[in-house]
Protein backbone atom coordinates (compact mmCIF):
# COMPACT_ATOMS: atom_id res chain seq x y z
CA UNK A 1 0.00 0.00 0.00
CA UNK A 2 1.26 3.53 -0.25
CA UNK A 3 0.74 5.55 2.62
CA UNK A 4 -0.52 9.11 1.68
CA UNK A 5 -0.75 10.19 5.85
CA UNK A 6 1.45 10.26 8.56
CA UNK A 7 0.09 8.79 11.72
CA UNK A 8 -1.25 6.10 13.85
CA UNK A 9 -3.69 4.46 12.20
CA UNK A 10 -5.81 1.38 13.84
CA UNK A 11 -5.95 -1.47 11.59
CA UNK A 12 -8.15 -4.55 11.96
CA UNK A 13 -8.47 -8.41 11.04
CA UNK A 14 -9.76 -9.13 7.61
CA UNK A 15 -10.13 -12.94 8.14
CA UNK A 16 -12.42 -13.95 10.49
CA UNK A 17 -10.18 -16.76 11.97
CA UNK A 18 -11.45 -17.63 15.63
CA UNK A 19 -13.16 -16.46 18.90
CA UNK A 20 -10.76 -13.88 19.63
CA UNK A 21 -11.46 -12.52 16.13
CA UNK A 22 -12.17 -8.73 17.62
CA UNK A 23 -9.39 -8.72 19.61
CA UNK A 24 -7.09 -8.69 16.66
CA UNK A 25 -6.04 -4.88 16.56
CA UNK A 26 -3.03 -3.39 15.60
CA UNK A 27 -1.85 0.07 15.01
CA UNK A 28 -0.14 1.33 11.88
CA UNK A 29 2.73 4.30 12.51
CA UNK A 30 3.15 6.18 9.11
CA UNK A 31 6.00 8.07 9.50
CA UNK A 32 8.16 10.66 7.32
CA UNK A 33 10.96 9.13 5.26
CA UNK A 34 13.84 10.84 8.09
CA UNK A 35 12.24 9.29 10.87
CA UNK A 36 11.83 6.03 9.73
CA UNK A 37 15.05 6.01 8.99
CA UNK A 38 16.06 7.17 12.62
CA UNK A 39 13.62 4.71 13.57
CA UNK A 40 15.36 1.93 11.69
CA UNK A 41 19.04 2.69 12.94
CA UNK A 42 17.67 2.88 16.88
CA UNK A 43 16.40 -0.55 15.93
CA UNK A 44 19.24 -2.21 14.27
CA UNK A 45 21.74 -2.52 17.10
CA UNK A 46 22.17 -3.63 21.12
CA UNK A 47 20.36 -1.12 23.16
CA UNK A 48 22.71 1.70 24.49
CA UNK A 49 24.25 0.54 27.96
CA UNK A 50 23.84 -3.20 27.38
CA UNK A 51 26.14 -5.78 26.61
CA UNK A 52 26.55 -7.70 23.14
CA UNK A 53 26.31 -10.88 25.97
CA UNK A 54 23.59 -9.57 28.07
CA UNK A 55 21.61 -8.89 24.99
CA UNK A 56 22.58 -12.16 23.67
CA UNK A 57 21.04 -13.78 26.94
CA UNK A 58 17.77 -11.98 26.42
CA UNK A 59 17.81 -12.96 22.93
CA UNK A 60 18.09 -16.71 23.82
CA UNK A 61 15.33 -16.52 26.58
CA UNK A 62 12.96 -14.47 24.10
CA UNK A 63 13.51 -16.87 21.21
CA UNK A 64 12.91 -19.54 24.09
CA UNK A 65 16.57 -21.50 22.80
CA UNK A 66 16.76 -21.71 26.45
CA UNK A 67 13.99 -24.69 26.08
CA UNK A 68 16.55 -27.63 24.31
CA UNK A 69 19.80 -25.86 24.90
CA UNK A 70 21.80 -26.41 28.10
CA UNK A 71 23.60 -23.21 29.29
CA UNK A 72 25.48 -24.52 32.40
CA UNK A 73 27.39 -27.19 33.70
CA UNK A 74 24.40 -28.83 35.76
CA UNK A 75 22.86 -29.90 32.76
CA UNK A 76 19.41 -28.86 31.29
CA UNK A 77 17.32 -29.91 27.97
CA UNK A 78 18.50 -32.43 26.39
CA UNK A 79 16.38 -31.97 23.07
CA UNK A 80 19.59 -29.76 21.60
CA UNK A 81 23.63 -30.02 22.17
CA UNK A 82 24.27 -27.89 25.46
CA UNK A 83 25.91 -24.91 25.01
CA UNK A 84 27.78 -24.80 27.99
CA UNK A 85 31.76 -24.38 26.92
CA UNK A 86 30.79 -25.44 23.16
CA UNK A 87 32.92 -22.47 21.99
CA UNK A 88 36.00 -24.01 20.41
CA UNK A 89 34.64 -27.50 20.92
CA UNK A 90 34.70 -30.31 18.23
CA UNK A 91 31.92 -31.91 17.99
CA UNK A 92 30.64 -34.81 15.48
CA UNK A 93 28.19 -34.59 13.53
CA UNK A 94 25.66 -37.31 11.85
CA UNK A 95 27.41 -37.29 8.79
CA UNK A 96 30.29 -38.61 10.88
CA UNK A 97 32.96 -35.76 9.82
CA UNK A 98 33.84 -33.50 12.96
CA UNK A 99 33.24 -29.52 13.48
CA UNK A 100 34.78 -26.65 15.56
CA UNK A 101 32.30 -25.00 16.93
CA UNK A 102 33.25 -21.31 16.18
CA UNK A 103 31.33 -17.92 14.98
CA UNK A 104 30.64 -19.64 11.48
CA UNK A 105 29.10 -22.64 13.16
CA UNK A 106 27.10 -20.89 15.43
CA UNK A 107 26.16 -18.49 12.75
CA UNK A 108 24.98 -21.26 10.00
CA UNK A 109 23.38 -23.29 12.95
CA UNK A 110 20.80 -20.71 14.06
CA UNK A 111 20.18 -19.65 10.62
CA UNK A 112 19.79 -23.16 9.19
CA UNK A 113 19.92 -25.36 11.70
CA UNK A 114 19.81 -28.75 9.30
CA UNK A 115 23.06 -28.19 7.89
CA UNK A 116 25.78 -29.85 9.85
CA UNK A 117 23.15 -31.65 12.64
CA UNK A 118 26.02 -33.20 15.36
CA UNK A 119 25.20 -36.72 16.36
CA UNK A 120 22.37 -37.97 18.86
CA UNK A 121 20.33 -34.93 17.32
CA UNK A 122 19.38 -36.14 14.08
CA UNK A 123 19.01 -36.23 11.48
CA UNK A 124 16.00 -34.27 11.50
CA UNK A 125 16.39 -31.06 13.67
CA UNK A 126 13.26 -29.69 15.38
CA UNK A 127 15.22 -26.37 15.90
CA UNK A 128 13.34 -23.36 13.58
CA UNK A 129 15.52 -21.60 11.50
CA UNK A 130 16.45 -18.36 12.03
CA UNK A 131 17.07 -16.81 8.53
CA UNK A 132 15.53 -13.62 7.86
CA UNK A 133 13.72 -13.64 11.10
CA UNK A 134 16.85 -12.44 13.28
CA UNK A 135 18.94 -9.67 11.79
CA UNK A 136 22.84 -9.75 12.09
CA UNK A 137 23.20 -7.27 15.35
CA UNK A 138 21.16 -10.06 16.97
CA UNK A 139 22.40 -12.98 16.22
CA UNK A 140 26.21 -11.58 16.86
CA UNK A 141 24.92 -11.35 20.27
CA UNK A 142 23.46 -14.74 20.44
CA UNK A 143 27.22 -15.75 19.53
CA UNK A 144 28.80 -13.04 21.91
CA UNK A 145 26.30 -14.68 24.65
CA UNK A 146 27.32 -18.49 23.84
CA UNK A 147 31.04 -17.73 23.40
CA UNK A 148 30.71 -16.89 27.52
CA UNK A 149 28.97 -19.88 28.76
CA UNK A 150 32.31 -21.16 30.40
């Protein structure tokens, strides 16, 4: 659509899809072309006076990884590998060929999570992927967050 206002603007279901069909609101922010772009940059990076790893952590609770990933040495889930000192680890995978488990790793495995599965989690991941749902400032943190579980 091409907005021709600036504004909030309430906007409502077109699909009647359920009982809770009314509750379905949302509102629309029009803005001018300068501040959505300010709008965009606020957005695109770790909050001012938090960490890369304390944002990480909140990403991994709000994404719920926290569910089949094990973040400390107690133990946890068991539905994913544990996380806990994985940076730098070797791991096997299904295939039965080994990987370091480094930035790239990390990187390709929350983005699409099927390609190198490591063994007793296979072959068939139930992890989501991750590509174009979490941009790059986000999932740096997710590493920056992993990278400390020592």
């Amino acid at each position: 659509f091409n907005a021709t206002q600036k504004g909030d603007f309430q906007v409502y279901c077109a699909e009647y899809c359920g009982t809770s069909h009314s509750g379905m609101l949302a509102i629309i922010r029009v803005k001018d072309e300068a501040a959505y772009k300010k709008w965009i940059d606020e957005n695109n990076k770790v909050p001012d006076g938090v960490t890369p790893v304390a944002y990480g952590r909140k990403m991994f609770e709000k994404n719920a990884c926290v569910t089949c990933h094990a973040v400390a040495a107690s133990g946890g889930p068991a539905v994913g590998p544990s996380l806990w000192q994985a940076f730098g680890r070797q791991d096997k995978l299904i295939d039965g060929s080994s990987v370091l488990i480094d930035e790239n790793y990390i990187r390709e495995s929350i983005l699409r999570p099927s390609a190198k599965v490591v063994q007793g989690f296979g072959p068939v991941t139930a992890m989501p992927a991750f590509e174009g749902t979490l941009k790059d400032f986000q999932i740096d943190a997710l590493i920056a967050y992993i990278k400390s579980l020592k």
